[in-house]
PDB file of N, CA and C in Angstrom:
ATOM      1  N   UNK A   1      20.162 -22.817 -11.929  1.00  0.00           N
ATOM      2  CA  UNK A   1      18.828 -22.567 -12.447  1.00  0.00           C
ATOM      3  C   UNK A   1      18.024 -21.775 -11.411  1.00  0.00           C
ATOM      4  N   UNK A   2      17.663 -20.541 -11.870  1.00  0.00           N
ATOM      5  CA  UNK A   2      16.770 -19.881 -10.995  1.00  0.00           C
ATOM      6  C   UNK A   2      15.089 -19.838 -11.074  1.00  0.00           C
ATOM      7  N   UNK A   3      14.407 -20.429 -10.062  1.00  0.00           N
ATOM      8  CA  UNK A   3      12.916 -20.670  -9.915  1.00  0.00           C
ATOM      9  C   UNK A   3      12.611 -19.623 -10.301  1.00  0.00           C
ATOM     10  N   UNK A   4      11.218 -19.637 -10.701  1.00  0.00           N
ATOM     11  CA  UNK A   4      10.565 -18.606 -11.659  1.00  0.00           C
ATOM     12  C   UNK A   4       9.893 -17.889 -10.204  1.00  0.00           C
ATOM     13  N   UNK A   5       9.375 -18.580  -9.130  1.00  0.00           N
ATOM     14  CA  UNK A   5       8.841 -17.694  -7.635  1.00  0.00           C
ATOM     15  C   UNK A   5       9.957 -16.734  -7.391  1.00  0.00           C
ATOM     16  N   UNK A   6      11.112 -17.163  -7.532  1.00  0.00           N
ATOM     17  CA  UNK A   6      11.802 -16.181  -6.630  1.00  0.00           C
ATOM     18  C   UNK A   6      12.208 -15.162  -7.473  1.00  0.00           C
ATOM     19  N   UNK A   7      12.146 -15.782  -8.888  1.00  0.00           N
ATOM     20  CA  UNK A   7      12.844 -14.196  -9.696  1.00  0.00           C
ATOM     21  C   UNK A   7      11.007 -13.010  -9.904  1.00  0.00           C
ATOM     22  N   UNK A   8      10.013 -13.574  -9.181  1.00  0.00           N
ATOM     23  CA  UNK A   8       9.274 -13.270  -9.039  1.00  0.00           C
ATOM     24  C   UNK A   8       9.222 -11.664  -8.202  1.00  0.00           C
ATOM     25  N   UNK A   9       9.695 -13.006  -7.304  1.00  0.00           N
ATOM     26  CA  UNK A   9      10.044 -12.279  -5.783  1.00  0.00           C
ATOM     27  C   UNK A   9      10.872 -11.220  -6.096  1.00  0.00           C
ATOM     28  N   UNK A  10      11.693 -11.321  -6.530  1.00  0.00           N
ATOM     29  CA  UNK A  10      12.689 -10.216  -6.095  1.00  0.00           C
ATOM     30  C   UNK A  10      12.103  -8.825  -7.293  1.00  0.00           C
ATOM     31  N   UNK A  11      11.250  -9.197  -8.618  1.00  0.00           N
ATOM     32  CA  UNK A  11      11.149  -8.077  -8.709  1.00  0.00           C
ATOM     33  C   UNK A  11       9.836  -7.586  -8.572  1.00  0.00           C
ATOM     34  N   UNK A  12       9.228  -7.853  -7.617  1.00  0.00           N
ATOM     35  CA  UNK A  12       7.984  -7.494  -6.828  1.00  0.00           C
ATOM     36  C   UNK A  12       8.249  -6.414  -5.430  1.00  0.00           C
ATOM     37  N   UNK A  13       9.584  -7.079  -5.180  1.00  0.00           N
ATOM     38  CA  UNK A  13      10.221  -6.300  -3.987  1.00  0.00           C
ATOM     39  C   UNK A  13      10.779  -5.025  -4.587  1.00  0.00           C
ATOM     40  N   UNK A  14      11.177  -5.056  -5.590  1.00  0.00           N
ATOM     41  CA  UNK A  14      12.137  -3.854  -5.983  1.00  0.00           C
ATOM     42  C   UNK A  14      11.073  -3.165  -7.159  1.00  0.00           C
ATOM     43  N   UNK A  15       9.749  -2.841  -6.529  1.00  0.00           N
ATOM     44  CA  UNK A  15       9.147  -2.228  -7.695  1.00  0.00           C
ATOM     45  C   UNK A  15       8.727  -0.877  -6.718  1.00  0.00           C
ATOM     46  N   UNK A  16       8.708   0.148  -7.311  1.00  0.00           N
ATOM     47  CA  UNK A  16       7.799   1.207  -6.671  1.00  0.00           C
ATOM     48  C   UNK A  16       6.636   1.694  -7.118  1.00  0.00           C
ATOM     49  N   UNK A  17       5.940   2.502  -6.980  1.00  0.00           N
ATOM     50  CA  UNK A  17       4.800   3.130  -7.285  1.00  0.00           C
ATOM     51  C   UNK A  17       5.396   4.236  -8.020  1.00  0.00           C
ATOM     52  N   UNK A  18       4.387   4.139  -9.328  1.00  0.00           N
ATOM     53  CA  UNK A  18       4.494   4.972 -10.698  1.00  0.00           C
ATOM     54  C   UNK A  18       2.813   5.514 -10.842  1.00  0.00           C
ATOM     55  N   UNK A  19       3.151   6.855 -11.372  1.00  0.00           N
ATOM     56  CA  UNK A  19       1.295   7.314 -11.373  1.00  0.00           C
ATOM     57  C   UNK A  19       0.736   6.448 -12.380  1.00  0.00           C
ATOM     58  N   UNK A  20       1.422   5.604 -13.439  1.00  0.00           N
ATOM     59  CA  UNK A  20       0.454   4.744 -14.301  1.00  0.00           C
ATOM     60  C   UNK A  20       0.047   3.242 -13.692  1.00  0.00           C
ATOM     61  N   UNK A  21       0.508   3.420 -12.407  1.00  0.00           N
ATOM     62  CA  UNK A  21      -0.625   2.595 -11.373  1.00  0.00           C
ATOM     63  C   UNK A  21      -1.445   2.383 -11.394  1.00  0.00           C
ATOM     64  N   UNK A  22      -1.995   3.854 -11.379  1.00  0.00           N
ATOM     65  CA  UNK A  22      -3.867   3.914 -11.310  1.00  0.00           C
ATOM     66  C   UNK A  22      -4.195   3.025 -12.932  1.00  0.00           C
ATOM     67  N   UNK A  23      -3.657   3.118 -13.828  1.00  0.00           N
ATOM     68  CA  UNK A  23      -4.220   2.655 -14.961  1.00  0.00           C
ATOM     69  C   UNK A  23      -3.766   1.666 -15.143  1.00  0.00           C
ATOM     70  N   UNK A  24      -3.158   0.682 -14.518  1.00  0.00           N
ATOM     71  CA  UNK A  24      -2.915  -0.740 -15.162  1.00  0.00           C
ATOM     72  C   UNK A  24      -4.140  -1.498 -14.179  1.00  0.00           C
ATOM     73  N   UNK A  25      -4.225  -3.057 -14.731  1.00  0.00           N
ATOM     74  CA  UNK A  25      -4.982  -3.768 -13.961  1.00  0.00           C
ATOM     75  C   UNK A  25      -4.945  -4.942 -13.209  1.00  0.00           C
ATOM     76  N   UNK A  26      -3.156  -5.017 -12.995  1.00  0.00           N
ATOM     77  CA  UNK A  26      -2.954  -5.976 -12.549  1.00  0.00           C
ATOM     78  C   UNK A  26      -2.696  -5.429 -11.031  1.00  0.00           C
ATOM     79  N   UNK A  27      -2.536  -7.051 -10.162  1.00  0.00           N
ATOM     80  CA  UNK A  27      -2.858  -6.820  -9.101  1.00  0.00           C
ATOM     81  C   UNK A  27      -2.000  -5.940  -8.001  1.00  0.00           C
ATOM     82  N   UNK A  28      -0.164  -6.455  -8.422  1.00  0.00           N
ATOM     83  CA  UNK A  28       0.633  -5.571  -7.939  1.00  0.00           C
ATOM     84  C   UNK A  28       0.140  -3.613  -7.756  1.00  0.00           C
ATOM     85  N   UNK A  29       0.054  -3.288  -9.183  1.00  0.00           N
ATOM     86  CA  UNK A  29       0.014  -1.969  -9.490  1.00  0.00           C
ATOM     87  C   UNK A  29      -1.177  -1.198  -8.696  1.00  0.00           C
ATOM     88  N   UNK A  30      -2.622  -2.068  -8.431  1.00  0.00           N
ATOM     89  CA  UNK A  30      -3.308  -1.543  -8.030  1.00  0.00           C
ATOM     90  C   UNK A  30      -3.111  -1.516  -6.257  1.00  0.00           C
ATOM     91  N   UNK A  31      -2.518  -2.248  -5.928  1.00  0.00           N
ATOM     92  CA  UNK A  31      -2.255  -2.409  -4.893  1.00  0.00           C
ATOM     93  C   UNK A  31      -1.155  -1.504  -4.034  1.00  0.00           C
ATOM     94  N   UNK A  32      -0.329  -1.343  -5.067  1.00  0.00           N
ATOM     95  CA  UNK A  32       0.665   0.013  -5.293  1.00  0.00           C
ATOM     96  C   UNK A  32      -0.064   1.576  -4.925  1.00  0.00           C
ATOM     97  N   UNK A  33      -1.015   1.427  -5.944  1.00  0.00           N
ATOM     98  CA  UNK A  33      -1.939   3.048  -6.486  1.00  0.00           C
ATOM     99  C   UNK A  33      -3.145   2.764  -5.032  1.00  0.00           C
ATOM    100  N   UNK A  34      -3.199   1.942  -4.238  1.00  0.00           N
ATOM    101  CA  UNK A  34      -4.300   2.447  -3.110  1.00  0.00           C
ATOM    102  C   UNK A  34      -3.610   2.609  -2.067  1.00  0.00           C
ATOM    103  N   UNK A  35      -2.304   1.781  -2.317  1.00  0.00           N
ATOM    104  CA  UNK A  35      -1.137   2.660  -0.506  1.00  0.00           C
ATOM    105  C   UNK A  35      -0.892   3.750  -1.107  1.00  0.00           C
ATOM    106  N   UNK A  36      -0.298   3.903  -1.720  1.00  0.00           N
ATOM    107  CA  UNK A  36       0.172   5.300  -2.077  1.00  0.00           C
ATOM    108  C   UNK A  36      -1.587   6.299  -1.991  1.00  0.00           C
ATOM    109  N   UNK A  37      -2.274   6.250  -2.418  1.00  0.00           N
ATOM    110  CA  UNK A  37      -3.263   7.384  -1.947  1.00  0.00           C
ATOM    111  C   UNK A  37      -3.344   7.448  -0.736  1.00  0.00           C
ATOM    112  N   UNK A  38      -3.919   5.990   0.162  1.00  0.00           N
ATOM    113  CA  UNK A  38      -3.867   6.038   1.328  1.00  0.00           C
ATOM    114  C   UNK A  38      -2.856   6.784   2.155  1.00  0.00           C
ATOM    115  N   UNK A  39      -1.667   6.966   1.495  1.00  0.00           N
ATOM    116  CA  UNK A  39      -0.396   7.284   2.597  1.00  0.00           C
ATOM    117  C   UNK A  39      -0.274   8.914   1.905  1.00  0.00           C
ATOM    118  N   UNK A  40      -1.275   9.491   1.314  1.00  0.00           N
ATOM    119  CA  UNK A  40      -0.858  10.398   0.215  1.00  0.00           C
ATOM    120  C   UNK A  40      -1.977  11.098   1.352  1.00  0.00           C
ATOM    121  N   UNK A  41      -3.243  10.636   1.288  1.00  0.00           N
ATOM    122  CA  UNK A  41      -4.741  11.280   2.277  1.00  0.00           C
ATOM    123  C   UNK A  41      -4.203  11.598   3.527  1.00  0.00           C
ATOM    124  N   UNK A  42      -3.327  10.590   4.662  1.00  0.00           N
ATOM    125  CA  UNK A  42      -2.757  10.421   5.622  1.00  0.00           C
ATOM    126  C   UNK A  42      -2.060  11.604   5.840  1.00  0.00           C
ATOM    127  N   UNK A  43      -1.319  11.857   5.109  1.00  0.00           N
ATOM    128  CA  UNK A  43      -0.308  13.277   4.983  1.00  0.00           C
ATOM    129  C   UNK A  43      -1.081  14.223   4.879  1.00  0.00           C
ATOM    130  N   UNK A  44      -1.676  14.419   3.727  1.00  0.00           N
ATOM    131  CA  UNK A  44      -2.472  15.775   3.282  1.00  0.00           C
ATOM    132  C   UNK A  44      -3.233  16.111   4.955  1.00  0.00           C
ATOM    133  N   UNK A  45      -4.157  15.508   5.409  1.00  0.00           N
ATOM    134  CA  UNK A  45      -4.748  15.123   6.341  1.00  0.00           C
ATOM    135  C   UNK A  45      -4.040  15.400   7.637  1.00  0.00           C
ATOM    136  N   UNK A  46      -3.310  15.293   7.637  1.00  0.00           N
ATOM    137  CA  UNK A  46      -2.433  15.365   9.263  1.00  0.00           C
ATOM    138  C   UNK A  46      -3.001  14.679   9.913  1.00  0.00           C
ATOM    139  N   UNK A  47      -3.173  13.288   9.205  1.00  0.00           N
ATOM    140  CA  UNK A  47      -4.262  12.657  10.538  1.00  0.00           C
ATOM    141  C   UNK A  47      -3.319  11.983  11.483  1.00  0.00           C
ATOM    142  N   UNK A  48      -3.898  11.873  13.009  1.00  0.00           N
ATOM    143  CA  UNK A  48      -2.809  11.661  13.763  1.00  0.00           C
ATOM    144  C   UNK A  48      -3.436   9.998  14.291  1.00  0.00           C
ATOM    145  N   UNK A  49      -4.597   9.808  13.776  1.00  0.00           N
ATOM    146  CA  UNK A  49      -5.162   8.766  14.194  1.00  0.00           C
ATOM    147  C   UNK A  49      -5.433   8.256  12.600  1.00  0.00           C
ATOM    148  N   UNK A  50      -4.858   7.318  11.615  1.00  0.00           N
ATOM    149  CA  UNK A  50      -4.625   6.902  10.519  1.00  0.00           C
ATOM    150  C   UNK A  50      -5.716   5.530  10.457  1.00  0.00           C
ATOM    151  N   UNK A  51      -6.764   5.819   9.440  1.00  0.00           N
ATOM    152  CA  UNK A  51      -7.726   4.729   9.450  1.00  0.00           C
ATOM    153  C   UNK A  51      -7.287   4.007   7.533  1.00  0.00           C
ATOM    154  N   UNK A  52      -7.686   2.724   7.045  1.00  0.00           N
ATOM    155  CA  UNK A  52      -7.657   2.583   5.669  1.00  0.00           C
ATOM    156  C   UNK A  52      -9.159   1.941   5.658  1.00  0.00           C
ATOM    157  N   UNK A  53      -9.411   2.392   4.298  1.00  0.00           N
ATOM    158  CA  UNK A  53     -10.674   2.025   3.853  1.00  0.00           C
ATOM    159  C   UNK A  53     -10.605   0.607   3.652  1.00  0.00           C
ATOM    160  N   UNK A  54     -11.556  -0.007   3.441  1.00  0.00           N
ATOM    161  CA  UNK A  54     -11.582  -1.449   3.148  1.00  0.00           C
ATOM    162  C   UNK A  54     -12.429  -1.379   1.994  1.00  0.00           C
ATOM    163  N   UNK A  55     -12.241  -2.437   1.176  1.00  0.00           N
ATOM    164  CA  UNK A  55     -13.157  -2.256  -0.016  1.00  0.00           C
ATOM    165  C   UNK A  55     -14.484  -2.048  -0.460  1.00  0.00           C
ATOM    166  N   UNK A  56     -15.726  -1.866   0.880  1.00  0.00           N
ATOM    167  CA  UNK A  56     -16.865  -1.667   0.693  1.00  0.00           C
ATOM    168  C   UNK A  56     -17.059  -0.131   1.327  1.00  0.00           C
ATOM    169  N   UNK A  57     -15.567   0.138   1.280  1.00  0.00           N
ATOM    170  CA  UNK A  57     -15.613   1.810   2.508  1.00  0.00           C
ATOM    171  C   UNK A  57     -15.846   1.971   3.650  1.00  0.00           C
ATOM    172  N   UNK A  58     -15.605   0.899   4.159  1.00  0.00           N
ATOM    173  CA  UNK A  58     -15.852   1.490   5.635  1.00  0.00           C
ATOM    174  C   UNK A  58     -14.351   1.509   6.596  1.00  0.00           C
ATOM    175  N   UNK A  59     -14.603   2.564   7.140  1.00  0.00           N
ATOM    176  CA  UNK A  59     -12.862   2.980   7.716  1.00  0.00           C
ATOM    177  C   UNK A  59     -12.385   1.882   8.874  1.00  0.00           C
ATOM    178  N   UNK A  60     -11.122   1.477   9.229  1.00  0.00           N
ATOM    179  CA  UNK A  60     -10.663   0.736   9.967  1.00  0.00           C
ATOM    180  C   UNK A  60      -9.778   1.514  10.626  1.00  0.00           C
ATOM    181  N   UNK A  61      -9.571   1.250  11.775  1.00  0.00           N
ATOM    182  CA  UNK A  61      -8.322   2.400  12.328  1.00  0.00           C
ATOM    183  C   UNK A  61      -7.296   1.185  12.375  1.00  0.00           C
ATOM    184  N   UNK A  62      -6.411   2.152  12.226  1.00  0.00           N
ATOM    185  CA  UNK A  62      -4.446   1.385  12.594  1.00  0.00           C
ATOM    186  C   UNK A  62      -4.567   1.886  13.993  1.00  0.00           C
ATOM    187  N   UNK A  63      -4.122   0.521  14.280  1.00  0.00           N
ATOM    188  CA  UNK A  63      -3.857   0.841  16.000  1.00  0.00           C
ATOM    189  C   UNK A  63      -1.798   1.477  16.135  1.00  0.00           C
ATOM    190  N   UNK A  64      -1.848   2.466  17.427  1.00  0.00           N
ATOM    191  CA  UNK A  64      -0.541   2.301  16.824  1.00  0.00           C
ATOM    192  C   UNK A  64       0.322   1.757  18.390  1.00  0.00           C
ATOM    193  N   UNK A  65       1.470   1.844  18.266  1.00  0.00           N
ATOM    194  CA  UNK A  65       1.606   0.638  19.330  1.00  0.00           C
ATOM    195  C   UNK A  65       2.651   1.826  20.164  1.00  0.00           C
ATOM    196  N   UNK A  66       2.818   1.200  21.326  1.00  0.00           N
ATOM    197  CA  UNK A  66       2.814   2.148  22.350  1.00  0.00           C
ATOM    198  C   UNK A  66       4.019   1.685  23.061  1.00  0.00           C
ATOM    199  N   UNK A  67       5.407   2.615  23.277  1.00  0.00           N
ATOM    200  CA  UNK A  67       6.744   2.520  23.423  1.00  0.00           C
ATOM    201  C   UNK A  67       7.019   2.394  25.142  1.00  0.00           C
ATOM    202  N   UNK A  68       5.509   3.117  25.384  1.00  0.00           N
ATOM    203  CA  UNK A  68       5.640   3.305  26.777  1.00  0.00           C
ATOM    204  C   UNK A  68       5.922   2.352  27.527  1.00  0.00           C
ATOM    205  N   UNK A  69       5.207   0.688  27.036  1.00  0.00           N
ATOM    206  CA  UNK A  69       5.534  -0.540  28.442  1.00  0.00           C
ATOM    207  C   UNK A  69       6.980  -0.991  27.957  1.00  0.00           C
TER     208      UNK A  69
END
């Protein structure tokens, strides 16, 4: 018998981002449709210092971590 969490799980893991993202309203999809812009701006952008909005807009930077020590 397989738990209903894990068959959850696994196809939550194996989903990708589809442009009818933006138009559904559940929570996966939207969550899908704001990385994907985010990682879509990031590119376009060449930003070399990568910030994400937070939901009232205000930018956060990604720290990025440092190979050097």
């Amino acid at each position: 018998m397989v738990k209903k969490d894990n068959y959850n799980s696994e196809n939550i893991a194996g989903r990708y981002y589809e442009s009818e993202d933006y138009k559904r309203n559940d929570q996966l999809s939207s969550g899908l449709a704001t990385t994907h812009e985010q990682v879509s701006d990031a590119y376009m952008e060449d930003q070399s210092d990568p910030v994400i909005e937070d939901i009232v807009g205000v930018d956060i930077s990604i720290p990025r971590k440092s190979y050097d020590e």
